[in-house]
PDB file of N, CA and C in Angstrom:
ATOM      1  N   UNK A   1     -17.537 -82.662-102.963  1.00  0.00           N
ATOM      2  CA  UNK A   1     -17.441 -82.843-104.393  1.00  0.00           C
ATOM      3  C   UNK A   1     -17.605 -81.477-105.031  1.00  0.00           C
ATOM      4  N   UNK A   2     -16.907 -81.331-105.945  1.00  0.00           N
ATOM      5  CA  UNK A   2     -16.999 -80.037-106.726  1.00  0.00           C
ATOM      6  C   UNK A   2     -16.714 -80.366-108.279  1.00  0.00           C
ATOM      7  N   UNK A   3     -17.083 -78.914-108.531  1.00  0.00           N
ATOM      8  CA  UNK A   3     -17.263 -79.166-110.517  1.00  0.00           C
ATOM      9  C   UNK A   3     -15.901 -78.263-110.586  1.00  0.00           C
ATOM     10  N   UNK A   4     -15.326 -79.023-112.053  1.00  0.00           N
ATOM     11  CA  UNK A   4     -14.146 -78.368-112.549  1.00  0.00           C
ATOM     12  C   UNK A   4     -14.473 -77.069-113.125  1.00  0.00           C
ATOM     13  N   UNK A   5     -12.882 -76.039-113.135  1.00  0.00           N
ATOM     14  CA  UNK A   5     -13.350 -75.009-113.421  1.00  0.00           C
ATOM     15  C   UNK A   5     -13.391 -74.718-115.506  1.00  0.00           C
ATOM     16  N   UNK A   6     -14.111 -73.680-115.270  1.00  0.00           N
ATOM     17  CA  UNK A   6     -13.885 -73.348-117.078  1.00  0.00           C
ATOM     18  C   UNK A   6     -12.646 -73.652-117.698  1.00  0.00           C
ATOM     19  N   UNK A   7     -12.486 -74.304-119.103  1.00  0.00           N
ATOM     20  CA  UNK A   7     -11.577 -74.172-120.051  1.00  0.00           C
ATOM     21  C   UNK A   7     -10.975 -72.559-119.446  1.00  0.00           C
ATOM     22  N   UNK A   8      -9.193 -73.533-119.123  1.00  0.00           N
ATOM     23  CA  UNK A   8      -8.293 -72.101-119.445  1.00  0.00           C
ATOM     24  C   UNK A   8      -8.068 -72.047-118.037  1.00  0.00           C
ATOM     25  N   UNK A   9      -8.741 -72.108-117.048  1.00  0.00           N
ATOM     26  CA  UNK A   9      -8.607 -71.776-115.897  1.00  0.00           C
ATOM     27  C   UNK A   9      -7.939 -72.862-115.244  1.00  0.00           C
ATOM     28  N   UNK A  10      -7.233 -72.824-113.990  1.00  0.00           N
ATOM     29  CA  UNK A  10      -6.302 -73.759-113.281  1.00  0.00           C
ATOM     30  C   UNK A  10      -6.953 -74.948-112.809  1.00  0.00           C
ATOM     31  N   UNK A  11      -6.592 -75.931-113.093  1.00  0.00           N
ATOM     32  CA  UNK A  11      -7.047 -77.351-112.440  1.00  0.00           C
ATOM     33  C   UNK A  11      -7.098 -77.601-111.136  1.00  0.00           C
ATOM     34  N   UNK A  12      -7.924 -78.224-110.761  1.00  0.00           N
ATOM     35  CA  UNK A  12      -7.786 -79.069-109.120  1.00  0.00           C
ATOM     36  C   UNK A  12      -6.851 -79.934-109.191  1.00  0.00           C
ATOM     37  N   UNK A  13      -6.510 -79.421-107.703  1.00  0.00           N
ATOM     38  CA  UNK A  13      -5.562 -80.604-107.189  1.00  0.00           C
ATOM     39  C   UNK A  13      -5.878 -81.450-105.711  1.00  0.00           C
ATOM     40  N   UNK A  14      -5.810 -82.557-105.805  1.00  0.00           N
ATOM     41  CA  UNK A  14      -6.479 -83.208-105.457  1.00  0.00           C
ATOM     42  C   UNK A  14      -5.584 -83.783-103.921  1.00  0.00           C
ATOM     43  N   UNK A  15      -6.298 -83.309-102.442  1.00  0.00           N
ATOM     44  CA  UNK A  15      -5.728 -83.282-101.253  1.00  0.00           C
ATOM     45  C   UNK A  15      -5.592 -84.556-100.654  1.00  0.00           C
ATOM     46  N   UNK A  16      -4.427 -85.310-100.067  1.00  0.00           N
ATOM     47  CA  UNK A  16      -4.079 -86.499 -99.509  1.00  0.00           C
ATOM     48  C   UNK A  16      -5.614 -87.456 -99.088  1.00  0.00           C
ATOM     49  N   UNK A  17      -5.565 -88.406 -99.668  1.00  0.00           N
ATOM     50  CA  UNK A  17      -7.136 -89.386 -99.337  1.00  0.00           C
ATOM     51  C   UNK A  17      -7.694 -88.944-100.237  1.00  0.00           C
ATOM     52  N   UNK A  18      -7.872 -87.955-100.812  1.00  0.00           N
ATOM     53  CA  UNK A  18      -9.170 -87.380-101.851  1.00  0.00           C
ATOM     54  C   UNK A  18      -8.911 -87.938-103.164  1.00  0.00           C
ATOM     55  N   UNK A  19     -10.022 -87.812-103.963  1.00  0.00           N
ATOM     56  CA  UNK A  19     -10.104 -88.853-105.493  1.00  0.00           C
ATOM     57  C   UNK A  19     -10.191 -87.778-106.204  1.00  0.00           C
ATOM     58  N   UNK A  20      -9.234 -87.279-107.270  1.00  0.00           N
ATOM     59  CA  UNK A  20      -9.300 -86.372-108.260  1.00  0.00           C
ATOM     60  C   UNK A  20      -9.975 -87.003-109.762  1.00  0.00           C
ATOM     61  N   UNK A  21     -11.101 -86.789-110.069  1.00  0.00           N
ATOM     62  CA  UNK A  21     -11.693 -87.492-111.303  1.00  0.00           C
ATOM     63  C   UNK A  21     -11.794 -86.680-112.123  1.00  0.00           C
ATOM     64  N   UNK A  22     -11.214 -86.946-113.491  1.00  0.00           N
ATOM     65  CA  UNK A  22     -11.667 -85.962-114.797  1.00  0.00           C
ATOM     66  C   UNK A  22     -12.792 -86.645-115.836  1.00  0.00           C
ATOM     67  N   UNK A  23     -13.684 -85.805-116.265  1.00  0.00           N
ATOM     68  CA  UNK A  23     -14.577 -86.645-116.406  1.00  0.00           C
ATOM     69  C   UNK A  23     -14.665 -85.794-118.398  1.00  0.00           C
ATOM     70  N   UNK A  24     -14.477 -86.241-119.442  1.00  0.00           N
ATOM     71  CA  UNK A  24     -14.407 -86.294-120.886  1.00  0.00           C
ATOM     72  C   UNK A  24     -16.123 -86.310-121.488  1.00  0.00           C
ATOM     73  N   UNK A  25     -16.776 -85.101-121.382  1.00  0.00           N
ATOM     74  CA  UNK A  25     -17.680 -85.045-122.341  1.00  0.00           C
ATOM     75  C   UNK A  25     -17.820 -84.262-124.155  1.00  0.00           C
ATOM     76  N   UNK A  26     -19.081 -84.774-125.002  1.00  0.00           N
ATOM     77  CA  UNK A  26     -18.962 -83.768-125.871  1.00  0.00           C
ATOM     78  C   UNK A  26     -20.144 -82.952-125.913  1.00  0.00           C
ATOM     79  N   UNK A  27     -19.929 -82.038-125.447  1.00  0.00           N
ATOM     80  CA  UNK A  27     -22.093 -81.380-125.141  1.00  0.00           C
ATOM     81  C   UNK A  27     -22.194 -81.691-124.349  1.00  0.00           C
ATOM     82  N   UNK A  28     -23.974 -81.804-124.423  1.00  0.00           N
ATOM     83  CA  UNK A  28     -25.192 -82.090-123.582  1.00  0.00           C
ATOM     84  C   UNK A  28     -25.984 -83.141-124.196  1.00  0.00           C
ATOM     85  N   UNK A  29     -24.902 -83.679-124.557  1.00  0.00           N
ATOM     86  CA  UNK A  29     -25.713 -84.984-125.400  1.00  0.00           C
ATOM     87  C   UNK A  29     -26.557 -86.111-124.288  1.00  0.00           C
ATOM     88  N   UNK A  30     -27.097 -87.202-124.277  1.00  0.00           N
ATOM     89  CA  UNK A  30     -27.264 -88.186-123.139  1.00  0.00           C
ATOM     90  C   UNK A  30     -26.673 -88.528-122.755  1.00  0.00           C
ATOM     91  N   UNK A  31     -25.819 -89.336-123.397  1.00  0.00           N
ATOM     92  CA  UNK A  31     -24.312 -89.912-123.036  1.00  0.00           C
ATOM     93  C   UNK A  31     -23.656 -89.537-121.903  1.00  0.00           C
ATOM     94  N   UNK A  32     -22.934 -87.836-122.425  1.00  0.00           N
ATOM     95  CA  UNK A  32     -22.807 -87.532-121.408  1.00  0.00           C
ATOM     96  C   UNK A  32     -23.578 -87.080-120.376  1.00  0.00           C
ATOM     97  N   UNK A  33     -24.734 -86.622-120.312  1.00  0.00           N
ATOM     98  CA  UNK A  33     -25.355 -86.300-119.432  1.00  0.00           C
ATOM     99  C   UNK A  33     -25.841 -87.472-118.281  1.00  0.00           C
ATOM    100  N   UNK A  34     -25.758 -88.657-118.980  1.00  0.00           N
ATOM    101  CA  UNK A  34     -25.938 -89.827-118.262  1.00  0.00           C
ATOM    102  C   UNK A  34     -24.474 -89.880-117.367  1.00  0.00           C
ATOM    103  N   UNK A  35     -23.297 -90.252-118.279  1.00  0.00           N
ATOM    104  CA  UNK A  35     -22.269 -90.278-117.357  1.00  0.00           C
ATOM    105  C   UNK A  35     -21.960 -89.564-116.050  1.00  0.00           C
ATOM    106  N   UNK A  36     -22.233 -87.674-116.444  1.00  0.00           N
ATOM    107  CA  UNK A  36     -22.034 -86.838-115.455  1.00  0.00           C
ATOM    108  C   UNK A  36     -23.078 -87.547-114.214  1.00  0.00           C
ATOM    109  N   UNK A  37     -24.118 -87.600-114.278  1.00  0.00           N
ATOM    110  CA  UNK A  37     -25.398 -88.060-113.422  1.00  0.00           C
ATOM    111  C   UNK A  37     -24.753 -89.344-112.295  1.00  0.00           C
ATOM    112  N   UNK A  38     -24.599 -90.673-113.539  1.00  0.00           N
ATOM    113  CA  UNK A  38     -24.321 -91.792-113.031  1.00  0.00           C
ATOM    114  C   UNK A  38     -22.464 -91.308-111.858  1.00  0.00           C
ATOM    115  N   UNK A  39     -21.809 -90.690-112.294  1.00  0.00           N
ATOM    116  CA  UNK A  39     -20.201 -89.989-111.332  1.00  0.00           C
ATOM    117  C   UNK A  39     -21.255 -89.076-110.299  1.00  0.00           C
ATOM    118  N   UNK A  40     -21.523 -88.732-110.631  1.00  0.00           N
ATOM    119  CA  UNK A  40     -22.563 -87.779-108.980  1.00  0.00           C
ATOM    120  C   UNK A  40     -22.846 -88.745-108.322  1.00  0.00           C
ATOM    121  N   UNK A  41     -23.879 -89.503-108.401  1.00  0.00           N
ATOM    122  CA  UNK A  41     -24.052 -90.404-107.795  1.00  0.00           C
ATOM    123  C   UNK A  41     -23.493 -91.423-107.188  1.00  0.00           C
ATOM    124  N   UNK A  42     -22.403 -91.891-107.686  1.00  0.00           N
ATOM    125  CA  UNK A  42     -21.238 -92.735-107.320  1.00  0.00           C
ATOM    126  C   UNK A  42     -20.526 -92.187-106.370  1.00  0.00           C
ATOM    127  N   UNK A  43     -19.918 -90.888-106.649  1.00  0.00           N
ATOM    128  CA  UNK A  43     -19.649 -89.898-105.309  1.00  0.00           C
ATOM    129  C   UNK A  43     -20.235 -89.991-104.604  1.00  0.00           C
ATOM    130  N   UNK A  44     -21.505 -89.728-104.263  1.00  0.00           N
ATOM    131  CA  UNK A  44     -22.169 -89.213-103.373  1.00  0.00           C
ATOM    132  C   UNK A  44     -22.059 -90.912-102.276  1.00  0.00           C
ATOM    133  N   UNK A  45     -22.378 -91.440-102.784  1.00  0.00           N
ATOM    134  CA  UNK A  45     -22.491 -93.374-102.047  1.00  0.00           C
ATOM    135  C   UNK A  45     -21.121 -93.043-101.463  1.00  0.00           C
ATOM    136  N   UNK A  46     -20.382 -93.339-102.669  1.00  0.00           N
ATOM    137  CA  UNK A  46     -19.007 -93.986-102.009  1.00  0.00           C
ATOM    138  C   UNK A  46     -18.001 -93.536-101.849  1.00  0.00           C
ATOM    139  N   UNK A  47     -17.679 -92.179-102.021  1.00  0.00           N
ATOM    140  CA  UNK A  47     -16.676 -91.426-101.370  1.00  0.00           C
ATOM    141  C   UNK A  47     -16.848 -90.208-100.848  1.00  0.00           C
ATOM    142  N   UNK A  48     -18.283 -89.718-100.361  1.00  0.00           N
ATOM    143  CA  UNK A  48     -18.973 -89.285 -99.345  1.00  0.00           C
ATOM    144  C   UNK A  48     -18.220 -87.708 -99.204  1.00  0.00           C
ATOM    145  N   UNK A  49     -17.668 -86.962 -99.941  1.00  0.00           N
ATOM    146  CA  UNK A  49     -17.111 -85.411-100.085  1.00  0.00           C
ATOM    147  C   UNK A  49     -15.578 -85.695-100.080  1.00  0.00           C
ATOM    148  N   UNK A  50     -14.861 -86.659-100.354  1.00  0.00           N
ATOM    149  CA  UNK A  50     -13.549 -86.997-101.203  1.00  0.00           C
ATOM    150  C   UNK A  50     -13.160 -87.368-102.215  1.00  0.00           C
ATOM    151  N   UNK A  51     -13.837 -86.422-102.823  1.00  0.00           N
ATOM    152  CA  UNK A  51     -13.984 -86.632-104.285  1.00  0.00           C
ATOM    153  C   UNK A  51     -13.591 -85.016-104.764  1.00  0.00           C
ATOM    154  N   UNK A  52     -12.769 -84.259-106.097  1.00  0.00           N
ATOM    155  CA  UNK A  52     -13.296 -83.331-106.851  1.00  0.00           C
ATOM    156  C   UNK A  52     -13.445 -84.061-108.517  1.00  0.00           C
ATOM    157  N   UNK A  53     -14.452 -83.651-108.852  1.00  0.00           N
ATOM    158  CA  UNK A  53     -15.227 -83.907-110.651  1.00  0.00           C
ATOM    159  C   UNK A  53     -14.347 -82.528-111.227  1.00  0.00           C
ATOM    160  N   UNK A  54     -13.810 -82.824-111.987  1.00  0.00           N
ATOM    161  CA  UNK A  54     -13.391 -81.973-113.320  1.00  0.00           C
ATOM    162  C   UNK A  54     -14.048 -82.325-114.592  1.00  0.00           C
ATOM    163  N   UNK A  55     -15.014 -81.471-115.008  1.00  0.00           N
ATOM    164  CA  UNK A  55     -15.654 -82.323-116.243  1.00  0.00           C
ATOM    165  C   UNK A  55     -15.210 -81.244-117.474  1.00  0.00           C
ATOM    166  N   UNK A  56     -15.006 -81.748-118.376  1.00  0.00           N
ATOM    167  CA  UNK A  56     -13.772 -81.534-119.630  1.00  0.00           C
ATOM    168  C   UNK A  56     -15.023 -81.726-121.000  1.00  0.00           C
ATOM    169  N   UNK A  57     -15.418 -80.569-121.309  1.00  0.00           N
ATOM    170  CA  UNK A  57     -16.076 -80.432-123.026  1.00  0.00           C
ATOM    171  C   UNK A  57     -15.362 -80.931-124.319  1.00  0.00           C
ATOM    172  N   UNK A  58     -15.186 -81.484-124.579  1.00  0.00           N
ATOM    173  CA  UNK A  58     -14.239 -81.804-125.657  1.00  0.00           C
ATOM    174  C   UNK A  58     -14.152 -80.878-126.525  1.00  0.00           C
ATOM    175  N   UNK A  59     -15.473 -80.296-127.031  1.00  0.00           N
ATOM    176  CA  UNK A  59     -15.532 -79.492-128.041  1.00  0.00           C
ATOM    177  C   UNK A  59     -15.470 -78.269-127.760  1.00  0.00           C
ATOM    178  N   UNK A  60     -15.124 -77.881-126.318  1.00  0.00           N
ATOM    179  CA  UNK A  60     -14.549 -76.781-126.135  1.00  0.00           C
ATOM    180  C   UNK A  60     -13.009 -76.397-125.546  1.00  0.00           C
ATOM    181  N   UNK A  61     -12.629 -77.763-125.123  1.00  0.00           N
ATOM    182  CA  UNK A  61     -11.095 -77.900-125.269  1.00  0.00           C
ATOM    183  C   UNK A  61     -10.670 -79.594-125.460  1.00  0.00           C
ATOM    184  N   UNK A  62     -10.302 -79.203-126.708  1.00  0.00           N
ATOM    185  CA  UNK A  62      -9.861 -80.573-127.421  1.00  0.00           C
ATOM    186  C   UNK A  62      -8.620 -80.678-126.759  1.00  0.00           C
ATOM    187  N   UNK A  63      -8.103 -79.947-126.670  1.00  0.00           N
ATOM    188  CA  UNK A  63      -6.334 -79.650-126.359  1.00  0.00           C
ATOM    189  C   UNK A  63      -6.505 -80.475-125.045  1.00  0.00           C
ATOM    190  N   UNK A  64      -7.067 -80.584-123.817  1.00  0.00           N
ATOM    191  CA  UNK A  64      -7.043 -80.935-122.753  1.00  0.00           C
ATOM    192  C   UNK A  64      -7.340 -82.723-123.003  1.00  0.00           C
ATOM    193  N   UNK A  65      -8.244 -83.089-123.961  1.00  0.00           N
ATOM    194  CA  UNK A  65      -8.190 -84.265-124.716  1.00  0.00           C
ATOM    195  C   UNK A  65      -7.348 -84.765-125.246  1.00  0.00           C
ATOM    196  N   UNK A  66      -6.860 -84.033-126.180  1.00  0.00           N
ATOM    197  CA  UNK A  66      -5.200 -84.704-126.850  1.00  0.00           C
ATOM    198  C   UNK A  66      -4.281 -85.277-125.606  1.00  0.00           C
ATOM    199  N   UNK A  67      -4.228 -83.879-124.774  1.00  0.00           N
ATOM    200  CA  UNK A  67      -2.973 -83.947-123.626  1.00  0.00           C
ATOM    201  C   UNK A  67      -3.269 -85.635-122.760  1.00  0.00           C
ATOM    202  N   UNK A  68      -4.384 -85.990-122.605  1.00  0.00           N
ATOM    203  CA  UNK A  68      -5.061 -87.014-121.634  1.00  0.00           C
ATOM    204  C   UNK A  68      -5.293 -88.227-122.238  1.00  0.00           C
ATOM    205  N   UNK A  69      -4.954 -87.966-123.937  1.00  0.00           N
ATOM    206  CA  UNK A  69      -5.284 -89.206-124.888  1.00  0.00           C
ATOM    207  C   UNK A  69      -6.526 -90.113-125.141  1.00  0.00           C
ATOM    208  N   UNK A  70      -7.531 -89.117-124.381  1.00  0.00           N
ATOM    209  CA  UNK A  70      -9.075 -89.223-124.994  1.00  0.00           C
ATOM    210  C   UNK A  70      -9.610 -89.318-126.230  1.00  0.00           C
ATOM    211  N   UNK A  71      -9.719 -90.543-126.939  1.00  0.00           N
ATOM    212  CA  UNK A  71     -10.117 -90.503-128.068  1.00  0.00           C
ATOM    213  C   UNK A  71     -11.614 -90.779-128.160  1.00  0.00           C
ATOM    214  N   UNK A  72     -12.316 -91.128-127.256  1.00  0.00           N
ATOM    215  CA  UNK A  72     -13.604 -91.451-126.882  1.00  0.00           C
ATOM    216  C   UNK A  72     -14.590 -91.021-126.141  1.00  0.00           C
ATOM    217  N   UNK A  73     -15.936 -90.582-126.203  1.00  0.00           N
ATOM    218  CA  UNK A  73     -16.149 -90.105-125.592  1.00  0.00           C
ATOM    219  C   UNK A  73     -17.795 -90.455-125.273  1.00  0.00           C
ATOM    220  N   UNK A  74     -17.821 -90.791-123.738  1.00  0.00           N
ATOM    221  CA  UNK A  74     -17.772 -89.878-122.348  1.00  0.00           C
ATOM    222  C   UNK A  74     -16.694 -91.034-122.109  1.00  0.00           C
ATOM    223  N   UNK A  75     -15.860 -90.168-121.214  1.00  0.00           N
ATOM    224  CA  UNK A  75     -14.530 -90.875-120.790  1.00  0.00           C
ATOM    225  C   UNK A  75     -13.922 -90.587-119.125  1.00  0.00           C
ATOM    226  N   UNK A  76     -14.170 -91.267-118.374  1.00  0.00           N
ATOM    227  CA  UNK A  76     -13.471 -90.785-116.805  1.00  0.00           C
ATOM    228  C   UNK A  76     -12.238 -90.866-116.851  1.00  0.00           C
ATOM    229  N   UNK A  77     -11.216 -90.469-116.326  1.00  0.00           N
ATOM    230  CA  UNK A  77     -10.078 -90.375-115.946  1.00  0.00           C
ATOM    231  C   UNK A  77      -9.673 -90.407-114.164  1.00  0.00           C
ATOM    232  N   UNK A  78      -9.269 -91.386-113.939  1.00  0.00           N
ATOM    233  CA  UNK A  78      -8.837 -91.122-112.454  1.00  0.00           C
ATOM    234  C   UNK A  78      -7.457 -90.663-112.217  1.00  0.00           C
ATOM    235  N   UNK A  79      -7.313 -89.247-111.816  1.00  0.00           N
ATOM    236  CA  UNK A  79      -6.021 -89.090-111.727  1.00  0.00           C
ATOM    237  C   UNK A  79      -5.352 -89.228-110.742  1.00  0.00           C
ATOM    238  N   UNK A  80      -5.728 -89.136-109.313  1.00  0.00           N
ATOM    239  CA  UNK A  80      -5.527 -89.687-108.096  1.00  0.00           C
ATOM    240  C   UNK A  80      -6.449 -90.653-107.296  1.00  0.00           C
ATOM    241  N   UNK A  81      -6.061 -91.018-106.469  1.00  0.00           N
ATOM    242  CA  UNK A  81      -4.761 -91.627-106.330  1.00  0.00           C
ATOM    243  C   UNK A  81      -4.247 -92.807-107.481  1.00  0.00           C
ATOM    244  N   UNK A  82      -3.152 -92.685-107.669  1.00  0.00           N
ATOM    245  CA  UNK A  82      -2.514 -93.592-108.520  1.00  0.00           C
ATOM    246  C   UNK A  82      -2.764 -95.150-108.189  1.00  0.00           C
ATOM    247  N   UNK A  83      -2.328 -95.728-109.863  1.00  0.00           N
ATOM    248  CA  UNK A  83      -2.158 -95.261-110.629  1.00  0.00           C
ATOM    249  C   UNK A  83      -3.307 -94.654-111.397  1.00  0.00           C
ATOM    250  N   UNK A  84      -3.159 -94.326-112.441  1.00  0.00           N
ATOM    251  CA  UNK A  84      -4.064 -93.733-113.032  1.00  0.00           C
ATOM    252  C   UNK A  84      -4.443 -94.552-113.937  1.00  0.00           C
ATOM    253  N   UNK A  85      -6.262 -94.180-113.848  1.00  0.00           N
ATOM    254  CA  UNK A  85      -7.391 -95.481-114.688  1.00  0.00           C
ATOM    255  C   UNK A  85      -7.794 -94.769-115.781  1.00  0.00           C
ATOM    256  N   UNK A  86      -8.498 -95.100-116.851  1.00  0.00           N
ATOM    257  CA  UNK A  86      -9.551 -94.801-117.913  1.00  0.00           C
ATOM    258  C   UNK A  86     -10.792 -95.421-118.131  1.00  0.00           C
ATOM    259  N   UNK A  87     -11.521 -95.017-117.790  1.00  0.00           N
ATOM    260  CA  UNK A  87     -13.078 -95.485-117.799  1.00  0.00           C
ATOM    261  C   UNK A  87     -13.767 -95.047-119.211  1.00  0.00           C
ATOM    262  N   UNK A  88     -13.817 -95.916-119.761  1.00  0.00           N
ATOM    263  CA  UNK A  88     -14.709 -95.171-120.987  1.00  0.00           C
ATOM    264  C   UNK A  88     -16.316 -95.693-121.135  1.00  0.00           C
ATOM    265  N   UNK A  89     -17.402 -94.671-121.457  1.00  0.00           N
ATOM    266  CA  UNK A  89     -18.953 -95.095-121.276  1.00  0.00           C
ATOM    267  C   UNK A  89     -19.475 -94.326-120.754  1.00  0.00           C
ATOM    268  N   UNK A  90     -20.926 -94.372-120.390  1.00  0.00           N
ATOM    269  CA  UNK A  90     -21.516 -93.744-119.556  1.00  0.00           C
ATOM    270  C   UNK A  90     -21.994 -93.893-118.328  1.00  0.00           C
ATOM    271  N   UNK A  91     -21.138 -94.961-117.776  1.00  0.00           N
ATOM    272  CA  UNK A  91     -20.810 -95.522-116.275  1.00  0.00           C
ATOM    273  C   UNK A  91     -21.846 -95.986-115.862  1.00  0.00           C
ATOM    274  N   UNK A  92     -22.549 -96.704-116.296  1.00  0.00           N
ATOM    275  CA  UNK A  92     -23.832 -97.330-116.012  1.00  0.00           C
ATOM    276  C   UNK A  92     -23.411 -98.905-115.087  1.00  0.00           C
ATOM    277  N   UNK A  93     -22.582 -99.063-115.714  1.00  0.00           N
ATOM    278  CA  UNK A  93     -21.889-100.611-115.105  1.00  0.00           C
ATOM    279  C   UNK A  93     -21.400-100.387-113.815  1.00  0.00           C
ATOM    280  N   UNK A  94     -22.360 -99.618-112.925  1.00  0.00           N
ATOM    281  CA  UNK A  94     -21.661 -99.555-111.688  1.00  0.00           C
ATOM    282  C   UNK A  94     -20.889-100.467-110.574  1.00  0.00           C
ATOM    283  N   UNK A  95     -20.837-101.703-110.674  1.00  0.00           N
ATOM    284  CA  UNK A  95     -19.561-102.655-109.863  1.00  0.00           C
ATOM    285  C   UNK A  95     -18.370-102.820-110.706  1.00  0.00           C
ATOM    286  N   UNK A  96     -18.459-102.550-112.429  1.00  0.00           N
ATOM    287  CA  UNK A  96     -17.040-102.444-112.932  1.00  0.00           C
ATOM    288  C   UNK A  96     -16.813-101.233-112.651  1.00  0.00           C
ATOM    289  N   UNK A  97     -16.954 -99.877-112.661  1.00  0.00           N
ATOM    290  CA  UNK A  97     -16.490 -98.738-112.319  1.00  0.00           C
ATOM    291  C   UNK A  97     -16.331 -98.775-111.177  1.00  0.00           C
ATOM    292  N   UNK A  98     -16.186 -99.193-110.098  1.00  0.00           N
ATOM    293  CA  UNK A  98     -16.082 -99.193-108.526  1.00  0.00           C
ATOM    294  C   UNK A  98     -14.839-100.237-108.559  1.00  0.00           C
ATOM    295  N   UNK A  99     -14.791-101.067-109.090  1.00  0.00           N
ATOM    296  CA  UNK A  99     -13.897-102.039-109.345  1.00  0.00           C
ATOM    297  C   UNK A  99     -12.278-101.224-109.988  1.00  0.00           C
ATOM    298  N   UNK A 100     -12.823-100.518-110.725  1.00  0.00           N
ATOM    299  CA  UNK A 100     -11.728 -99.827-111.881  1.00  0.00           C
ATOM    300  C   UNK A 100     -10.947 -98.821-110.639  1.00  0.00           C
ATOM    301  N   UNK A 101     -11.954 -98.012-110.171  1.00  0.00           N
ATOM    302  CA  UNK A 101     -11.739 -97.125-109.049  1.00  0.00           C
ATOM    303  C   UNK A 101     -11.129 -97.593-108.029  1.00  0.00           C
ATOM    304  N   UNK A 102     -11.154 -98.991-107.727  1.00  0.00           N
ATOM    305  CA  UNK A 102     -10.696 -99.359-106.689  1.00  0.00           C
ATOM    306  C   UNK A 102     -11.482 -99.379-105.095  1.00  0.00           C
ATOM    307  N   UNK A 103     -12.689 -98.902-105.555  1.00  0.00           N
ATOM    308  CA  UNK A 103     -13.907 -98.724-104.480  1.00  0.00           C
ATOM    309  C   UNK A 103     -14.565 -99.779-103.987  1.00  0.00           C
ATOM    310  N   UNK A 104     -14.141-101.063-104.295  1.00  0.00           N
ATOM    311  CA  UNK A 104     -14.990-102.110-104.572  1.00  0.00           C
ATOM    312  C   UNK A 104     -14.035-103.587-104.590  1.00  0.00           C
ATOM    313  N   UNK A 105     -13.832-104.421-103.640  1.00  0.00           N
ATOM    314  CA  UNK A 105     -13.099-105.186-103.919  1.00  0.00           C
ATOM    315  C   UNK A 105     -13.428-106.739-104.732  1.00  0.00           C
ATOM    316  N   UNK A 106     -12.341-107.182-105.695  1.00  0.00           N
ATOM    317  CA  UNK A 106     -12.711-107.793-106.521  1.00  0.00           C
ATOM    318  C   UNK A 106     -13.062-109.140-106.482  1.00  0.00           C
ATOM    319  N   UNK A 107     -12.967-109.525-104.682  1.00  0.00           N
ATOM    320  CA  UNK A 107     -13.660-110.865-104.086  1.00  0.00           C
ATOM    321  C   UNK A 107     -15.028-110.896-104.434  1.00  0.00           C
ATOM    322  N   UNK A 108     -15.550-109.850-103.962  1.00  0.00           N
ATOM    323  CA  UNK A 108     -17.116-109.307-103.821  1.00  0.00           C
ATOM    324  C   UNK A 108     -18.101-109.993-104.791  1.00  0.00           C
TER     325      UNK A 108
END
């Protein structure tokens, strides 16, 4: 698992099997700080170093928000593997986010 790089700089791309997640904060508010926390942790369980976190400031690039159609925020984005999800919250609901992700099947 790794952290995305600074506004401006080139994105991850995300290697065959691996889960590319963008993750929509504003600050260091709780919110997000909860969200970032609660996605670490979720990594760490259930996709065990196939994972990269891109985490996205809003208020330091809105532009990357517009482009992704983030109007909310803390907001996940799964960009791989397809298709692509939107998680919005601070991911506390951990069997719907595993569910959304596809980590989790919906017999269960």
């Amino acid at each position: 698992m790794s952290r995305a790089p600074k506004a401006g700089r080139r994105r991850a791309k995300a290697k065959p099997g691996q889960y590319l997640l963008r993750l929509f904060v504003v600050g260091d508010g709780p919110n997000s700080k909860l969200a970032a926390s609660n996605l670490r942790s979720l990594c760490r369980e259930h996709l065990d170093g196939r994972c990269t976190i891109e985490t996205i400031d809003v208020e330091k690039n809105f532009a990357a928000a517009l482009e992704n159609n983030i109007l909310i925020t803390p907001a996940l984005v799964l960009i791989t593997p397809l298709p692509k999800v939107v998680i919005l919250g601070n991911l506390s609901d951990r069997p719907k986010v595993l569910l959304a992700l596809r980590l989790l099947d919906g017999a269960s």
